[in-house]
C-alpha atoms as a PDB file:
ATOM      1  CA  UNK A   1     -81.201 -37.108  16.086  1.00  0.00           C
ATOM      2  CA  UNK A   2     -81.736 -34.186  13.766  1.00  0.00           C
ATOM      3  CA  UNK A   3     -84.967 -33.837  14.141  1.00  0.00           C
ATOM      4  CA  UNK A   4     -84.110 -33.681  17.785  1.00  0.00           C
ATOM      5  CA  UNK A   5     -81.749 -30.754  17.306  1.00  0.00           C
ATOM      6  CA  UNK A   6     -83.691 -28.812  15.227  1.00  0.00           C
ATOM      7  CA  UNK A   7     -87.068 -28.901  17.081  1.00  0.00           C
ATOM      8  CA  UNK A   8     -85.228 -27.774  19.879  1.00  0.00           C
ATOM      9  CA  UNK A   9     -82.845 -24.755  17.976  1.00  0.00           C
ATOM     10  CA  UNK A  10     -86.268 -23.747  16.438  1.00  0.00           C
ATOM     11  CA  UNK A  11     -87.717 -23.288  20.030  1.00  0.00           C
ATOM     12  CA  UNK A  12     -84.743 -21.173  21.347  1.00  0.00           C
ATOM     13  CA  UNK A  13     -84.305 -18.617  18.610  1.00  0.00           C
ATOM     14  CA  UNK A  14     -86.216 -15.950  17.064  1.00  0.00           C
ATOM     15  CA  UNK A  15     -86.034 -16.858  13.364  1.00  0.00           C
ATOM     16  CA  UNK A  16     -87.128 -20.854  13.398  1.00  0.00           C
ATOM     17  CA  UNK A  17     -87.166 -20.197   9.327  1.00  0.00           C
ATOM     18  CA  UNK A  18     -83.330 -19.621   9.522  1.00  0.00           C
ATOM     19  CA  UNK A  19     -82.576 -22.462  11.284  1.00  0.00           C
ATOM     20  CA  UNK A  20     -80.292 -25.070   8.944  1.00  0.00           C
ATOM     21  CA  UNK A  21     -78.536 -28.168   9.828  1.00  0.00           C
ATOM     22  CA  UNK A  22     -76.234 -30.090   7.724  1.00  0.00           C
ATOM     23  CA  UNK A  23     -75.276 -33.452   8.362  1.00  0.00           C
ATOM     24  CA  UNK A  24     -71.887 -34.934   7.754  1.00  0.00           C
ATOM     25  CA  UNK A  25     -70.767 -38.320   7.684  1.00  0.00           C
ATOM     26  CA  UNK A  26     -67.490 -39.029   8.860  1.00  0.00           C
ATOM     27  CA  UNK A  27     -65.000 -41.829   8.222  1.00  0.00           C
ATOM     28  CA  UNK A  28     -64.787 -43.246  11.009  1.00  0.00           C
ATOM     29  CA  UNK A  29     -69.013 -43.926  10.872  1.00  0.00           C
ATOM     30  CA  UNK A  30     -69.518 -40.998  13.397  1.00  0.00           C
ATOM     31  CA  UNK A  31     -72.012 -38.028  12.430  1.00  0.00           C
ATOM     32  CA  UNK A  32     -71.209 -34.146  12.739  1.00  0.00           C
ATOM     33  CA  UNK A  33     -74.318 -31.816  12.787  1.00  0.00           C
ATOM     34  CA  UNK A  34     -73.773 -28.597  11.875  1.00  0.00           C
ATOM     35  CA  UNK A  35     -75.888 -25.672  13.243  1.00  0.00           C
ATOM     36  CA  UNK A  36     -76.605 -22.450  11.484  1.00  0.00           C
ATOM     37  CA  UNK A  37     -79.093 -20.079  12.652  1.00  0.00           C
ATOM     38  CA  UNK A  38     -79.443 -16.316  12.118  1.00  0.00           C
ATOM     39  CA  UNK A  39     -76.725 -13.954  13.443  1.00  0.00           C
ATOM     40  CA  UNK A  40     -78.941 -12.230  15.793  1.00  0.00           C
ATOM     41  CA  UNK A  41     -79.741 -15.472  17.223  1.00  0.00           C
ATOM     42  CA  UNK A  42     -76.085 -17.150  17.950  1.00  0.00           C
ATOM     43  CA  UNK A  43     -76.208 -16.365  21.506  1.00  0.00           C
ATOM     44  CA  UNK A  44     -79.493 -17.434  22.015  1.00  0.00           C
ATOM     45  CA  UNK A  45     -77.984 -20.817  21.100  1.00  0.00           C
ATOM     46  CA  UNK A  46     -74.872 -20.694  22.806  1.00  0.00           C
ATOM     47  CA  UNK A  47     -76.239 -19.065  26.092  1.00  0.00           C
ATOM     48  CA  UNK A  48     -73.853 -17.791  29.349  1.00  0.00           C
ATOM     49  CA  UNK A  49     -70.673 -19.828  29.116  1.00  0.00           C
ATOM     50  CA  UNK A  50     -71.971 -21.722  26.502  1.00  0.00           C
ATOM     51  CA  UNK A  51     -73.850 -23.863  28.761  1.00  0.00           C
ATOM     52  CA  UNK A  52     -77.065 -23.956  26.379  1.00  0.00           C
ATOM     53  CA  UNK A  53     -74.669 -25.179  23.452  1.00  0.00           C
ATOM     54  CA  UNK A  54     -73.446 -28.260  25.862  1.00  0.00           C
ATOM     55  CA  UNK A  55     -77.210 -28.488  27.279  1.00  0.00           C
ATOM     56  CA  UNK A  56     -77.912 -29.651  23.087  1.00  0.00           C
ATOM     57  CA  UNK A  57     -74.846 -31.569  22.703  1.00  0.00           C
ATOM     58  CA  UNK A  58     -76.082 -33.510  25.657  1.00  0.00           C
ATOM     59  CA  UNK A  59     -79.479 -33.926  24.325  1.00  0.00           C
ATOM     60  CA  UNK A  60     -77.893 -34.744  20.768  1.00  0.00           C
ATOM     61  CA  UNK A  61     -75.741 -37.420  22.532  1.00  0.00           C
ATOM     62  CA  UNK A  62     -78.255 -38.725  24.317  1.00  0.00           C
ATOM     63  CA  UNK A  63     -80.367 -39.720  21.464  1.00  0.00           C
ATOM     64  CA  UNK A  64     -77.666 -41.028  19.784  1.00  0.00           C
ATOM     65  CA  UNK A  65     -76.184 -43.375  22.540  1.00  0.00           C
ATOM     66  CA  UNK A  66     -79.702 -45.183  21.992  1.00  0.00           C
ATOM     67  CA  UNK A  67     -78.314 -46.069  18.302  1.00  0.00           C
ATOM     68  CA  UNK A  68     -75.396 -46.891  19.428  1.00  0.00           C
ATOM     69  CA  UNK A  69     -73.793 -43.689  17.040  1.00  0.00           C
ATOM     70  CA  UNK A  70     -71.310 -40.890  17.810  1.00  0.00           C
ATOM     71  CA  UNK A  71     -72.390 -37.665  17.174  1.00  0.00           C
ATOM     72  CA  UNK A  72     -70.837 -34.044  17.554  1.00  0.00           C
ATOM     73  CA  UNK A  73     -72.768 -30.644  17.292  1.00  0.00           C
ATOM     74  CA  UNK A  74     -70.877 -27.805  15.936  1.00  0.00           C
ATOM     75  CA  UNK A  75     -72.306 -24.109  15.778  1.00  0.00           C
ATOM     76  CA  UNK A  76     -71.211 -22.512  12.617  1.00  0.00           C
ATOM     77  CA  UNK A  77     -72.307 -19.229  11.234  1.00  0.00           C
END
């Protein structure tokens, strides 16, 4: 699942080096991922409306329902 969300945050931005996710475990056995990418590049990731932010915590989602884990994508800077 991370490797999921970071091949696809290091296609959408301009500064793939800058890209850094941090993975949380949470109490209740579900996962947070948190983004960080370069300032220049936070609305590449977040798009109009946000809609490219819910397009990866579909994907993210996705790829977790096949482990049968709950995960949640937060965009930090």
């Amino acid at each position: 699942m991370k490797e999921v969300l970071e091949i696809i945050a290091k296609a959408l931005v301009d500064y793939p080096d800058q890209v850094d996710i941090k993975q949380i475990e949470n109490e209740d056995g579900s996962i947070t991922f948190e983004l960080r990418v370069a300032e220049s590049d936070m609305g590449k990731v977040i798009g109009k409306q946000g809609r490219i932010a819910k397009a990866l915590r579909t994907v993210v989602k996705a790829a977790a329902s096949r482990e049968n884990k709950k995960v949640s994508v937060d965009i930090v800077e």
